[in-house]
PDB file of N, CA and C in Angstrom:
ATOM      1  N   UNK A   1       8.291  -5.956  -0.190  1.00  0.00           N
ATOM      2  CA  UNK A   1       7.889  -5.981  -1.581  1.00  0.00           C
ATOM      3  C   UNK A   1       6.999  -4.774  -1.922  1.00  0.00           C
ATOM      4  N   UNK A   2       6.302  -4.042  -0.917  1.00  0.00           N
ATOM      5  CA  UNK A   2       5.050  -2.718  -0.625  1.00  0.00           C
ATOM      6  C   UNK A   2       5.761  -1.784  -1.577  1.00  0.00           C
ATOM      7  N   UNK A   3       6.768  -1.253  -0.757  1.00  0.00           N
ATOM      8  CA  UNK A   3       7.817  -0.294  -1.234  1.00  0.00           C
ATOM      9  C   UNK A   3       8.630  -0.170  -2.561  1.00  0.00           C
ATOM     10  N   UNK A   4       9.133  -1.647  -3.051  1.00  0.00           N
ATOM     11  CA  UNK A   4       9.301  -1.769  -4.684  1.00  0.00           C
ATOM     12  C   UNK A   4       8.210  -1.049  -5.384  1.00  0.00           C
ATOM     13  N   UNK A   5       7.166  -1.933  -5.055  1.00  0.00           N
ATOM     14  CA  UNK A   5       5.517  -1.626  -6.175  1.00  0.00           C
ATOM     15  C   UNK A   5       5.234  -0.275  -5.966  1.00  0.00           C
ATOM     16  N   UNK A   6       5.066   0.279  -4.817  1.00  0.00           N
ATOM     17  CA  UNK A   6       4.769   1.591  -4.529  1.00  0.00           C
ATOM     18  C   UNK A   6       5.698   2.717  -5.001  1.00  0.00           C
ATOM     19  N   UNK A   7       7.033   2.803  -5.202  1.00  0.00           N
ATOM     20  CA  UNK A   7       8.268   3.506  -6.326  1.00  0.00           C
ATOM     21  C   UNK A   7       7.576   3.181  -7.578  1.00  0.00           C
ATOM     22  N   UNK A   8       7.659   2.026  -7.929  1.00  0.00           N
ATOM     23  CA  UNK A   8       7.600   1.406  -9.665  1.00  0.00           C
ATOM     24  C   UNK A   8       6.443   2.482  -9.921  1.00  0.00           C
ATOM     25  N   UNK A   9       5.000   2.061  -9.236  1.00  0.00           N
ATOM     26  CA  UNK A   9       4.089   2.921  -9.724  1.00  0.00           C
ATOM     27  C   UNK A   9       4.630   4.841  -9.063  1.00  0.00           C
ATOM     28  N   UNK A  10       4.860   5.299  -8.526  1.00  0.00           N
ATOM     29  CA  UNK A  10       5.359   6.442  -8.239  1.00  0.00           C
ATOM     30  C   UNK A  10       6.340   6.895  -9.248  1.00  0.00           C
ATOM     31  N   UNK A  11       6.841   6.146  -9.645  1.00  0.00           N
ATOM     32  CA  UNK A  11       7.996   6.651 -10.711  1.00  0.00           C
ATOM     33  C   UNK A  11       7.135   6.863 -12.206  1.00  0.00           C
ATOM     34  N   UNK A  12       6.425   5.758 -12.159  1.00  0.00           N
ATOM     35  CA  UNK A  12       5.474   5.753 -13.842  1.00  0.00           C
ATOM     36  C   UNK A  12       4.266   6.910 -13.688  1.00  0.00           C
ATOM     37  N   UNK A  13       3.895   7.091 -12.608  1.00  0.00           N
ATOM     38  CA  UNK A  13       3.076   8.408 -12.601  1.00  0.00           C
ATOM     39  C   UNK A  13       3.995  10.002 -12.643  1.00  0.00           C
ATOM     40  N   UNK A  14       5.141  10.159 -12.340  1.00  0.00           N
ATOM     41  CA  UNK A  14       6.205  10.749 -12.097  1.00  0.00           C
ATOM     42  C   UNK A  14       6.464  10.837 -13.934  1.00  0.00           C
ATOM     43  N   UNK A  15       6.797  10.003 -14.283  1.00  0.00           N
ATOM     44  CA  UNK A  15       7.188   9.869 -15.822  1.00  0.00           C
ATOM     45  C   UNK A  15       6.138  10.539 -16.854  1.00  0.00           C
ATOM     46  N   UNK A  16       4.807  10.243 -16.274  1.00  0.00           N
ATOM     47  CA  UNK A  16       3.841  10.918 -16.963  1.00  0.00           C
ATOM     48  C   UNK A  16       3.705  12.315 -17.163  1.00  0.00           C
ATOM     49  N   UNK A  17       3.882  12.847 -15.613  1.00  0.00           N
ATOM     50  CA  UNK A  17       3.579  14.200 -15.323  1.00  0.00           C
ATOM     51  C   UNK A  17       4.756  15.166 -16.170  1.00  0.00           C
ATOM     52  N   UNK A  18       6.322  14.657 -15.766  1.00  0.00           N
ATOM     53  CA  UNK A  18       7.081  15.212 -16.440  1.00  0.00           C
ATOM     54  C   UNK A  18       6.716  15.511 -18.008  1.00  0.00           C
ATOM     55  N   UNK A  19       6.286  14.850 -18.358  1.00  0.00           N
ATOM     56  CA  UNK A  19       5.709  14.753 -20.091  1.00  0.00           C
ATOM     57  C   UNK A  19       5.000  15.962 -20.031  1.00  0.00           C
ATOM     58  N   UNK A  20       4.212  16.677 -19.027  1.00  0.00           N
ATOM     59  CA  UNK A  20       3.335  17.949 -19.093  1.00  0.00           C
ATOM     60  C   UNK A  20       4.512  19.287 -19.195  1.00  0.00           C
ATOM     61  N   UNK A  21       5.866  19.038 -18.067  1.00  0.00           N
ATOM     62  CA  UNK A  21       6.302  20.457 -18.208  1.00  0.00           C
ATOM     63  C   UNK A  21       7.524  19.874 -19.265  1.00  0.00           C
ATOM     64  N   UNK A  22       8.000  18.897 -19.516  1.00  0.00           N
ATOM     65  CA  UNK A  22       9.374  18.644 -20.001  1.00  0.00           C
ATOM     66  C   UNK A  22       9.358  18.579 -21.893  1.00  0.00           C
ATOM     67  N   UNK A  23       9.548  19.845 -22.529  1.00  0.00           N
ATOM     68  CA  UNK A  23       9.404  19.526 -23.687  1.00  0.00           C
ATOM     69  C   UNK A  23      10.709  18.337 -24.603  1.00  0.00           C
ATOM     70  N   UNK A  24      10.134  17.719 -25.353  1.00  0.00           N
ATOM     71  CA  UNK A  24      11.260  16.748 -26.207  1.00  0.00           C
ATOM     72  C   UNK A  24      11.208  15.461 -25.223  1.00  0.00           C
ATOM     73  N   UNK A  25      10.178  15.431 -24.274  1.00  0.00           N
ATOM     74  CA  UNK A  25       9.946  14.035 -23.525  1.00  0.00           C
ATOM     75  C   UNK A  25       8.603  13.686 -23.384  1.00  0.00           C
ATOM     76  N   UNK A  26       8.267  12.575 -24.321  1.00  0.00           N
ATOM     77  CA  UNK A  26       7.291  12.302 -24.048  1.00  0.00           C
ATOM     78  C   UNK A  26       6.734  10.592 -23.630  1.00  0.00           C
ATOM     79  N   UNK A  27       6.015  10.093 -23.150  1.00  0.00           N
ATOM     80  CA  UNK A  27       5.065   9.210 -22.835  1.00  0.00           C
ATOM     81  C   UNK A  27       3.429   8.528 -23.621  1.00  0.00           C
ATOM     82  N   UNK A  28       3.765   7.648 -24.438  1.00  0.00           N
ATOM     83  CA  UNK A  28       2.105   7.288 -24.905  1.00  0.00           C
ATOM     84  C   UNK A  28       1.234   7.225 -24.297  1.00  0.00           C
ATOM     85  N   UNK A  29       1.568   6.203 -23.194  1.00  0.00           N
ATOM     86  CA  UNK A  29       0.228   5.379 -21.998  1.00  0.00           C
ATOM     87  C   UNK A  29       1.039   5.480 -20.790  1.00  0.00           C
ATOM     88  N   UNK A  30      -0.291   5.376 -19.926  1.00  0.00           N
ATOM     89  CA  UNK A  30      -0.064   5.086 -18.513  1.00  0.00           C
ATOM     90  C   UNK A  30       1.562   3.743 -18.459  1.00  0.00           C
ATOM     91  N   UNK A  31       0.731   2.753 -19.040  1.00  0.00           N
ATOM     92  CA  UNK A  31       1.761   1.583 -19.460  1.00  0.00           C
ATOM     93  C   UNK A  31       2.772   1.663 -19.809  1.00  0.00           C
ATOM     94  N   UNK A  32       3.151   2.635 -20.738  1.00  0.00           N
ATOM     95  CA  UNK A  32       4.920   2.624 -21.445  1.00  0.00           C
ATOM     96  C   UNK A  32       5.341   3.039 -20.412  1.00  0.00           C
ATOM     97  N   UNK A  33       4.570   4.159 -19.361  1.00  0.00           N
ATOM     98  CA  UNK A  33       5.265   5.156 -18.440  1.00  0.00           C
ATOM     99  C   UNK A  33       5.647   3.901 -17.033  1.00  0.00           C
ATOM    100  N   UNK A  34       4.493   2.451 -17.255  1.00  0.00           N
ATOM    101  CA  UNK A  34       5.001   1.369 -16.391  1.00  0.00           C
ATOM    102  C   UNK A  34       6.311   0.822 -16.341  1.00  0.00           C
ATOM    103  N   UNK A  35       6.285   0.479 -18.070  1.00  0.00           N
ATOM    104  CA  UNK A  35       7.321  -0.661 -18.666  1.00  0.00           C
ATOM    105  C   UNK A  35       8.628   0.516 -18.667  1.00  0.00           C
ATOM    106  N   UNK A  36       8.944   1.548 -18.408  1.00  0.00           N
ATOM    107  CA  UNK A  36       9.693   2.685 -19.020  1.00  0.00           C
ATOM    108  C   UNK A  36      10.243   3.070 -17.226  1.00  0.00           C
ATOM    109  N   UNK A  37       9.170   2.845 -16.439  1.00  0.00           N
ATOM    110  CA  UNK A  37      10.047   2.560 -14.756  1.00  0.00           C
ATOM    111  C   UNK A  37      10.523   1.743 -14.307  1.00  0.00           C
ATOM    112  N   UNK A  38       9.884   0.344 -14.881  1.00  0.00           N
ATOM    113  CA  UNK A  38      10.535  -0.790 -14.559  1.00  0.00           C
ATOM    114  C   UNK A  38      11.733  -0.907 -15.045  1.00  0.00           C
ATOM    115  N   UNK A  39      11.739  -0.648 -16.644  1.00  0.00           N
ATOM    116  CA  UNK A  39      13.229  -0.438 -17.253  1.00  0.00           C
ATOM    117  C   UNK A  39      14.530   0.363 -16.734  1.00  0.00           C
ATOM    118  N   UNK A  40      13.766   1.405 -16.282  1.00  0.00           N
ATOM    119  CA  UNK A  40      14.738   2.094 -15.413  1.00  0.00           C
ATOM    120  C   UNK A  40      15.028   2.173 -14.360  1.00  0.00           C
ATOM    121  N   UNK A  41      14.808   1.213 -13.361  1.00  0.00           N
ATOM    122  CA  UNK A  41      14.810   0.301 -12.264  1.00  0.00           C
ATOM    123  C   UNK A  41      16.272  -0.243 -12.383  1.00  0.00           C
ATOM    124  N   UNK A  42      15.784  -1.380 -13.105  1.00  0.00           N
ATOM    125  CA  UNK A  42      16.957  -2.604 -13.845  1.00  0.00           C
ATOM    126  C   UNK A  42      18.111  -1.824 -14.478  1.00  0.00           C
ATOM    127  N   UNK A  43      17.921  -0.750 -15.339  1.00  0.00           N
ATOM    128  CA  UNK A  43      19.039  -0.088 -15.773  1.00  0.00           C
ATOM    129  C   UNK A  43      20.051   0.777 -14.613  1.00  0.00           C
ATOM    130  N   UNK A  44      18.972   1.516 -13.323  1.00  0.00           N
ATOM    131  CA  UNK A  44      19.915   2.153 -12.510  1.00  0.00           C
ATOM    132  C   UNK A  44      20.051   0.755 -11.903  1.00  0.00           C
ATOM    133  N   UNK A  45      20.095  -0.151 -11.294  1.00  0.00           N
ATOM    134  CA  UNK A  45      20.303  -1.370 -10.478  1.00  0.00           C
ATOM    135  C   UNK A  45      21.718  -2.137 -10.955  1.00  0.00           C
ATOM    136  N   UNK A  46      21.642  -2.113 -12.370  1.00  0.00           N
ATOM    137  CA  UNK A  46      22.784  -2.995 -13.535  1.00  0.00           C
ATOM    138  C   UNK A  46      23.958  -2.007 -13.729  1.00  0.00           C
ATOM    139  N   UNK A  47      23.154  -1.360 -14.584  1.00  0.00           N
ATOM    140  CA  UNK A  47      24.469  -0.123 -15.486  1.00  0.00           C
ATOM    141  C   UNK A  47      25.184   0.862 -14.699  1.00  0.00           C
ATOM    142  N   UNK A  48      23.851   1.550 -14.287  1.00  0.00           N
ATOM    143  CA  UNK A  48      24.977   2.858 -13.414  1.00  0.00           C
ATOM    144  C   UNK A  48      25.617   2.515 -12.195  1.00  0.00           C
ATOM    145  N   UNK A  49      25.583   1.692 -11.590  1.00  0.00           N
ATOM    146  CA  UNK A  49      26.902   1.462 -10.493  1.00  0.00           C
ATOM    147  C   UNK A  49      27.609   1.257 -11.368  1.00  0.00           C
ATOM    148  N   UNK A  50      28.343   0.261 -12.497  1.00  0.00           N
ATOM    149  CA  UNK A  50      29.723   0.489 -13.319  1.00  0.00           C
ATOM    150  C   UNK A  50      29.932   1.928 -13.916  1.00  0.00           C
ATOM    151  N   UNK A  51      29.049   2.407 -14.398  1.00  0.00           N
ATOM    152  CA  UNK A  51      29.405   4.168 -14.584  1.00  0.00           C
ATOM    153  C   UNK A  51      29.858   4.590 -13.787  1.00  0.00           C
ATOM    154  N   UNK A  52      28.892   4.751 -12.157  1.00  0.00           N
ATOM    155  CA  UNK A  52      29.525   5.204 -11.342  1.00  0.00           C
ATOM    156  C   UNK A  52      30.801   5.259 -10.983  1.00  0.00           C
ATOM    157  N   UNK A  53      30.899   4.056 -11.165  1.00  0.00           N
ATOM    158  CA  UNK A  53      32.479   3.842 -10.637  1.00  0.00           C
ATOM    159  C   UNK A  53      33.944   4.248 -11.034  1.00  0.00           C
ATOM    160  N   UNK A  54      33.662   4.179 -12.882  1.00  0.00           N
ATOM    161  CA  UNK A  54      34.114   4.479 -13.966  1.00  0.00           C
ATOM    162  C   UNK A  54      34.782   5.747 -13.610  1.00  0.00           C
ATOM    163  N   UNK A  55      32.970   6.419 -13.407  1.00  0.00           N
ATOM    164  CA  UNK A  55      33.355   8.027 -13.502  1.00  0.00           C
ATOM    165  C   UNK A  55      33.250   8.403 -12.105  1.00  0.00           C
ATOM    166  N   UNK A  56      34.091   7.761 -11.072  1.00  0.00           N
ATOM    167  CA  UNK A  56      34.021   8.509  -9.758  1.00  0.00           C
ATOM    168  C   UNK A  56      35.257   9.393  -9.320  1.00  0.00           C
ATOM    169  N   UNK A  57      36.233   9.159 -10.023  1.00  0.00           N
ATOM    170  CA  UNK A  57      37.023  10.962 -10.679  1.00  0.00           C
ATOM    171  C   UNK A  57      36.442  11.981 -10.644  1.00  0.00           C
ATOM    172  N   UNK A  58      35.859  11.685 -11.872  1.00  0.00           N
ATOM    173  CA  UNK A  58      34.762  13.034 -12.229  1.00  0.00           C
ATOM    174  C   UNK A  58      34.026  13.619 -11.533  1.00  0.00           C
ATOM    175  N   UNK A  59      33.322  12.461 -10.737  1.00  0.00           N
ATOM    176  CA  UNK A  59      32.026  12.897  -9.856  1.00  0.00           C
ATOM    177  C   UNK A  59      32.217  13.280  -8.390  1.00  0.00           C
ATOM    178  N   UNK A  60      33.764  13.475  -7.969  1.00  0.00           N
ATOM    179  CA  UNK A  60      34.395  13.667  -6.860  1.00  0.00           C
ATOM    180  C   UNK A  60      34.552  15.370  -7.177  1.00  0.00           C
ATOM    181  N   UNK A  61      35.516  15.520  -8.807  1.00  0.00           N
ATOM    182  CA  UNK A  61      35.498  16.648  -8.750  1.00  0.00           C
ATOM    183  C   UNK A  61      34.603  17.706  -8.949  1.00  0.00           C
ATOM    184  N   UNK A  62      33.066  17.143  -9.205  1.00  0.00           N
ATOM    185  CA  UNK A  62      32.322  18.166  -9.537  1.00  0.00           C
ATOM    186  C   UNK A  62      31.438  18.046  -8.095  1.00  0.00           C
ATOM    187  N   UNK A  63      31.982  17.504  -7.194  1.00  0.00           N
ATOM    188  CA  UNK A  63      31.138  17.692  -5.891  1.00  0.00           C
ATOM    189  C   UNK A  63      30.084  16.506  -5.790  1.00  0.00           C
ATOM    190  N   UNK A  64      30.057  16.027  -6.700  1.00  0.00           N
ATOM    191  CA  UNK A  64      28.682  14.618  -6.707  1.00  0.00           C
ATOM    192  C   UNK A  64      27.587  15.133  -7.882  1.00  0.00           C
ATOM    193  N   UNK A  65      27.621  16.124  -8.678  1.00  0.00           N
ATOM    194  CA  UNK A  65      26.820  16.656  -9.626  1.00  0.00           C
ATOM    195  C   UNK A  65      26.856  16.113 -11.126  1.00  0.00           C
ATOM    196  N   UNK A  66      28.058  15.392 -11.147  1.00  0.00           N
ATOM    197  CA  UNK A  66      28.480  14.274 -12.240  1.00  0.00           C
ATOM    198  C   UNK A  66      26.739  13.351 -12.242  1.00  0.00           C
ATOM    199  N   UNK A  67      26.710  13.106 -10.885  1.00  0.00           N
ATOM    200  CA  UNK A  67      25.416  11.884 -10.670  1.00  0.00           C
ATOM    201  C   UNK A  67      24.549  12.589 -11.535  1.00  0.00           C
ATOM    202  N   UNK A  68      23.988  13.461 -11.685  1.00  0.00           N
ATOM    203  CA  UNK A  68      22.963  14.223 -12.577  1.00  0.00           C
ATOM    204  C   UNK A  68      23.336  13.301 -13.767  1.00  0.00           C
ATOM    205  N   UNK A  69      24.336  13.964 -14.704  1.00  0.00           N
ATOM    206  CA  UNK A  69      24.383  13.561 -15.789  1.00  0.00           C
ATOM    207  C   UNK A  69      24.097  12.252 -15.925  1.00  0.00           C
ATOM    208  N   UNK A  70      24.896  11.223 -15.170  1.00  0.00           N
ATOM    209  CA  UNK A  70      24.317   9.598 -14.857  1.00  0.00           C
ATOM    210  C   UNK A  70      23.370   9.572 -15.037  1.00  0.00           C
ATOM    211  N   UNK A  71      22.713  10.217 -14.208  1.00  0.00           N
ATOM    212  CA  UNK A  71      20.912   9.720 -14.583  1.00  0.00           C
ATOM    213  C   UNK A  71      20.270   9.951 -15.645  1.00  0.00           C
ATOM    214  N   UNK A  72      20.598  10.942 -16.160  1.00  0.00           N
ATOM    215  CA  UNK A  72      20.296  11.640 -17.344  1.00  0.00           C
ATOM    216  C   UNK A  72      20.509  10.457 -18.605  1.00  0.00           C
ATOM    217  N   UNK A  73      21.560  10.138 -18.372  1.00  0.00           N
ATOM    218  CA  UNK A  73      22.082   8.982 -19.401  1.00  0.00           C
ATOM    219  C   UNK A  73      21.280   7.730 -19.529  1.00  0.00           C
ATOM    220  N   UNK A  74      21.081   7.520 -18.267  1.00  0.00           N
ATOM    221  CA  UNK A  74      20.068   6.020 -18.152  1.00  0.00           C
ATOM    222  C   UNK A  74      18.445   6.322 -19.092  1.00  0.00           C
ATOM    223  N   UNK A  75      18.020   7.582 -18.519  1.00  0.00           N
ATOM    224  CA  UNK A  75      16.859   7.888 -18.859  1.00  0.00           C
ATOM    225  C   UNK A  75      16.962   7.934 -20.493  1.00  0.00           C
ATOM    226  N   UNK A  76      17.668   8.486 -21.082  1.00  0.00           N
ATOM    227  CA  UNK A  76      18.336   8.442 -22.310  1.00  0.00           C
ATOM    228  C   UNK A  76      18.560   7.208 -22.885  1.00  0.00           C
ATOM    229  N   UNK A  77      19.261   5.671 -22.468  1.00  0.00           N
ATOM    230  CA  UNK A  77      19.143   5.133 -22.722  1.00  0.00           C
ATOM    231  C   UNK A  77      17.823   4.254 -22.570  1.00  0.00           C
ATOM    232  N   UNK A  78      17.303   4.562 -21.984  1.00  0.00           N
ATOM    233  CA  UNK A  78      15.528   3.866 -21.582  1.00  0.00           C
ATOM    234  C   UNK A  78      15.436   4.097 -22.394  1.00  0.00           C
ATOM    235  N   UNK A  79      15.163   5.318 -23.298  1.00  0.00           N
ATOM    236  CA  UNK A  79      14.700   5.757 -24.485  1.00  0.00           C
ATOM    237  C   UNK A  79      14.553   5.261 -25.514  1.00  0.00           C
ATOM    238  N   UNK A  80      16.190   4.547 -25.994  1.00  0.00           N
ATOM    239  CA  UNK A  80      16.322   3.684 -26.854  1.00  0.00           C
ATOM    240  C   UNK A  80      15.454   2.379 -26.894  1.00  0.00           C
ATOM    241  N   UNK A  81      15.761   1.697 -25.275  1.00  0.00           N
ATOM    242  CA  UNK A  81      15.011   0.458 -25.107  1.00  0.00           C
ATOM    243  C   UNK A  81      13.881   0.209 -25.311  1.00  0.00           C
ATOM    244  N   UNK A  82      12.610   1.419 -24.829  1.00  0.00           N
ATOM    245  CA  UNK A  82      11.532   1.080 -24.927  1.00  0.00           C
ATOM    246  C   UNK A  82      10.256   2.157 -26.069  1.00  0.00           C
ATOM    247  N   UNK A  83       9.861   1.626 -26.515  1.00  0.00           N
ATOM    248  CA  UNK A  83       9.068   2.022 -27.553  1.00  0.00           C
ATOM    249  C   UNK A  83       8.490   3.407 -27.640  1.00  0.00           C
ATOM    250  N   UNK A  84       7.580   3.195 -26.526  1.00  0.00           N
ATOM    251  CA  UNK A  84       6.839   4.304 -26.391  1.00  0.00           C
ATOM    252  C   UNK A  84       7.118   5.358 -25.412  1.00  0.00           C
ATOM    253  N   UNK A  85       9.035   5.108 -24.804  1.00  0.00           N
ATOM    254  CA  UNK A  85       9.168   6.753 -24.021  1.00  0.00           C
ATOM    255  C   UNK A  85       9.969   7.546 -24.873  1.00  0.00           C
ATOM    256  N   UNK A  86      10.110   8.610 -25.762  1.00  0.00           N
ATOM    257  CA  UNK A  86      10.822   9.155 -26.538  1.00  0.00           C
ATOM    258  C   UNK A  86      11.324  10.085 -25.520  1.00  0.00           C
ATOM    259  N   UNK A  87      12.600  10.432 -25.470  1.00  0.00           N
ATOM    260  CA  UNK A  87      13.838  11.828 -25.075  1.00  0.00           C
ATOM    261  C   UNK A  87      14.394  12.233 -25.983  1.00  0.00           C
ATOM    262  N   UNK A  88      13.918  13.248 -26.387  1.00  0.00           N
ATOM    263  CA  UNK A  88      14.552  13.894 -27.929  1.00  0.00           C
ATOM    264  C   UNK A  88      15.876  14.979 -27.659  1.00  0.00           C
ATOM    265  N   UNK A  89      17.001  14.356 -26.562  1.00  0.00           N
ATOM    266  CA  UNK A  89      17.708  14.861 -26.404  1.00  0.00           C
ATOM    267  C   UNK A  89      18.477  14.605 -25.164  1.00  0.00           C
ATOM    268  N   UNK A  90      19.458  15.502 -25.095  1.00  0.00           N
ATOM    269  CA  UNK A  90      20.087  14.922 -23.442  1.00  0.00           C
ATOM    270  C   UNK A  90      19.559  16.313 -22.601  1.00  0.00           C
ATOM    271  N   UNK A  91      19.246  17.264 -23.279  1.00  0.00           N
ATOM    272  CA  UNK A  91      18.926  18.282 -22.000  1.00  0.00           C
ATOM    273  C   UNK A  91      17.198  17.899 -21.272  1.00  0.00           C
ATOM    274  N   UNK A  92      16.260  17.681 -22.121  1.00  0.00           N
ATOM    275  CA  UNK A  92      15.204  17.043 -21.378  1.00  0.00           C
ATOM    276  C   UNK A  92      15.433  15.823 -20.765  1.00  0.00           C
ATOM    277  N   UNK A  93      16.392  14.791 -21.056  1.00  0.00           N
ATOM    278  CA  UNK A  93      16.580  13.673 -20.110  1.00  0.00           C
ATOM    279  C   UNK A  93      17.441  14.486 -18.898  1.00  0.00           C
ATOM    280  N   UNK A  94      18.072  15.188 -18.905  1.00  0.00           N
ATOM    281  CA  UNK A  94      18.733  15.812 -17.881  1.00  0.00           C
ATOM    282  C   UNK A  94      17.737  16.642 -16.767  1.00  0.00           C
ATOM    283  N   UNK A  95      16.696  17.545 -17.469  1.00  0.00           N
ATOM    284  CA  UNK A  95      15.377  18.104 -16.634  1.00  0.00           C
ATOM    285  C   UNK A  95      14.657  16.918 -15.915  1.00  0.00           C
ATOM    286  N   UNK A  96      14.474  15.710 -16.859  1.00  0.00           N
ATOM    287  CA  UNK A  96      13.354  14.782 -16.347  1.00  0.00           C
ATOM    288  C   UNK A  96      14.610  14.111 -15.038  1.00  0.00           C
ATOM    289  N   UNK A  97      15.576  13.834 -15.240  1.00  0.00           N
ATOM    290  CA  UNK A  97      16.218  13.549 -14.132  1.00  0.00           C
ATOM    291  C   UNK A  97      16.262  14.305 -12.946  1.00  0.00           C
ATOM    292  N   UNK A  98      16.306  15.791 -12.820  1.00  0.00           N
ATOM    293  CA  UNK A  98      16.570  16.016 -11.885  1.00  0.00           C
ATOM    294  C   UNK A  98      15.155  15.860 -11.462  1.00  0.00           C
ATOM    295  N   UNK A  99      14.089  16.183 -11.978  1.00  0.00           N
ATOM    296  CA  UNK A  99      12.100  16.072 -11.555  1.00  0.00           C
ATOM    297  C   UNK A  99      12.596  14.487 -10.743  1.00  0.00           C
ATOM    298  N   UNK A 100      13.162  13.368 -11.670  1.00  0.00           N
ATOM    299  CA  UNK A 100      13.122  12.310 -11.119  1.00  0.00           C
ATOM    300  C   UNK A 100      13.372  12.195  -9.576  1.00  0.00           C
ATOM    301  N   UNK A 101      14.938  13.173  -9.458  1.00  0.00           N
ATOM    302  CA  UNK A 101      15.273  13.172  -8.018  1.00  0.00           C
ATOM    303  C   UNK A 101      14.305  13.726  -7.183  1.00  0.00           C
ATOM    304  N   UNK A 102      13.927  14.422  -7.395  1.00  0.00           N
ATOM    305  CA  UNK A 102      12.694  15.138  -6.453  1.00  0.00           C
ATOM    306  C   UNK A 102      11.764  14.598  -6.064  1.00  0.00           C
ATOM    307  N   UNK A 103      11.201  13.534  -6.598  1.00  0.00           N
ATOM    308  CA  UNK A 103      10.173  12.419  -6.636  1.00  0.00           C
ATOM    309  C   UNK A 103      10.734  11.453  -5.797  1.00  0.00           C
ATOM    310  N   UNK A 104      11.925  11.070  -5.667  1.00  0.00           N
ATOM    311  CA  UNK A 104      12.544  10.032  -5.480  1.00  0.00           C
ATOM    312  C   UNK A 104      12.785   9.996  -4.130  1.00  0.00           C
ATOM    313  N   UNK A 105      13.023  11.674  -3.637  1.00  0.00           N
ATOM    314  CA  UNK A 105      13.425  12.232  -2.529  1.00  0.00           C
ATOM    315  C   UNK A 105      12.235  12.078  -1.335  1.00  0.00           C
ATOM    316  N   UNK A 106      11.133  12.894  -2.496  1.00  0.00           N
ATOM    317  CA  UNK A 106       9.516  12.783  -1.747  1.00  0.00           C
ATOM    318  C   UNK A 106       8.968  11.146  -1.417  1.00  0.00           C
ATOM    319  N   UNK A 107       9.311  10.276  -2.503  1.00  0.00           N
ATOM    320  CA  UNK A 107       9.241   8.788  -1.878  1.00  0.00           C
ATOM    321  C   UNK A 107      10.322   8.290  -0.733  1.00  0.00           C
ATOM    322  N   UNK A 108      11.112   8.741  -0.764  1.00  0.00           N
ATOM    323  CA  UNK A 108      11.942   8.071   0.287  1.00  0.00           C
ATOM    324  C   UNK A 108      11.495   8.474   1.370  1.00  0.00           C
ATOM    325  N   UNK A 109      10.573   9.992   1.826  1.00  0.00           N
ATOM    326  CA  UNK A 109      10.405  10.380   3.023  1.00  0.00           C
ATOM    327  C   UNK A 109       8.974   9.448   3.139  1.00  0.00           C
ATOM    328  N   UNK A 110       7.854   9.483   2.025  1.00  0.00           N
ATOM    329  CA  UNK A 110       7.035   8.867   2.411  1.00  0.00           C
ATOM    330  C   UNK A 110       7.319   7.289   2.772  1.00  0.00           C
ATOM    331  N   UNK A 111       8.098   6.384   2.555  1.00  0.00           N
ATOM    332  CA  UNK A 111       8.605   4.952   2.584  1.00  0.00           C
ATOM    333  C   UNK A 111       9.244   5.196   4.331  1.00  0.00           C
ATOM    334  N   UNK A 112       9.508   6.275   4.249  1.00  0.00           N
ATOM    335  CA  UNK A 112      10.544   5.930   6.152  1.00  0.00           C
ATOM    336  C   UNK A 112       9.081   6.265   6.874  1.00  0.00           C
ATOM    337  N   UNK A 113       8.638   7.522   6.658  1.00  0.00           N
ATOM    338  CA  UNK A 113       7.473   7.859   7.263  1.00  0.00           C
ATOM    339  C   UNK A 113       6.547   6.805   7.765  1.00  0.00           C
ATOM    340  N   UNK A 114       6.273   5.523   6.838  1.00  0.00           N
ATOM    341  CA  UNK A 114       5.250   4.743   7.110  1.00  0.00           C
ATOM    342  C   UNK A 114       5.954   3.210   7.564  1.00  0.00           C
ATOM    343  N   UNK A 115       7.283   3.174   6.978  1.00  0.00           N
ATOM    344  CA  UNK A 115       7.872   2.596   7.912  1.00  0.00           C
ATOM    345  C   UNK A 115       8.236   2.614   9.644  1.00  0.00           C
ATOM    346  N   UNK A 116       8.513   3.678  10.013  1.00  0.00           N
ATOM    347  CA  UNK A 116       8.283   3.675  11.079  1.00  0.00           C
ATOM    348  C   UNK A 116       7.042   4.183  12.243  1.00  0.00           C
ATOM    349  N   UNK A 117       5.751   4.081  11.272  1.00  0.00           N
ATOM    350  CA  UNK A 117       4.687   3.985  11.869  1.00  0.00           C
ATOM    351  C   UNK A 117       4.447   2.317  12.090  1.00  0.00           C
ATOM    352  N   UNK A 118       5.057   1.596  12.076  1.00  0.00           N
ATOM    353  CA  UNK A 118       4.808   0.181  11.856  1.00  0.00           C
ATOM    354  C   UNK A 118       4.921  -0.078  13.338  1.00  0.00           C
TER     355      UNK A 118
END
């Protein structure tokens, strides 16, 4: 359960920071940047595996770089869902996605890292 909570908050601090270099994306509170990871939790968990799948044509022929746009889309649709994360576009949801992966990448090493200090 460590590792959920520890992403959720990693991702909502992640969401914040992007708001500093990512213009047309922004964040109110610490909080929206909570409710706005959790959302996008549940949305990559639900939605994008049927995208994926949809579009795994596509994402074969562009080498796996299709996945970008995916994410891009979710974050985009977060947008809609929740109040206070605005994406005033698909190219800053597309920047904040790839920042996302990078974050995501750096948590996964820290999550094995301390996993197998156990």
């Amino acid at each position: 359960m460590m590792p959920i909570i520890f992403r959720w908050i990693i991702n909502a601090i992640a969401l914040m920071l992007i708001t500093l270099v990512v213009p047309g994306f922004s964040v109110e509170s610490f909080g929206y940047a909570l409710l706005a990871a959790f959302v996008l939790g549940l949305v990559n968990a639900i939605v994008r595996p049927l995208l994926f799948i949809l579009t795994l044509p596509v994402t074969i022929m562009t080498l796996g770089l299709f996945t970008f746009i995916l994410n891009a889309l979710m974050i985009w649709l977060v947008s809609t869902i929740v109040d206070g994360f605005v994406v005033e576009g698909f190219i800053p949801a597309l920047l904040a996605a790839l920042l996302l992966w990078f974050v995501s990448i750096g948590t996964n090493s820290l999550i094995k890292h301390a996993q197998e200090g156990k």
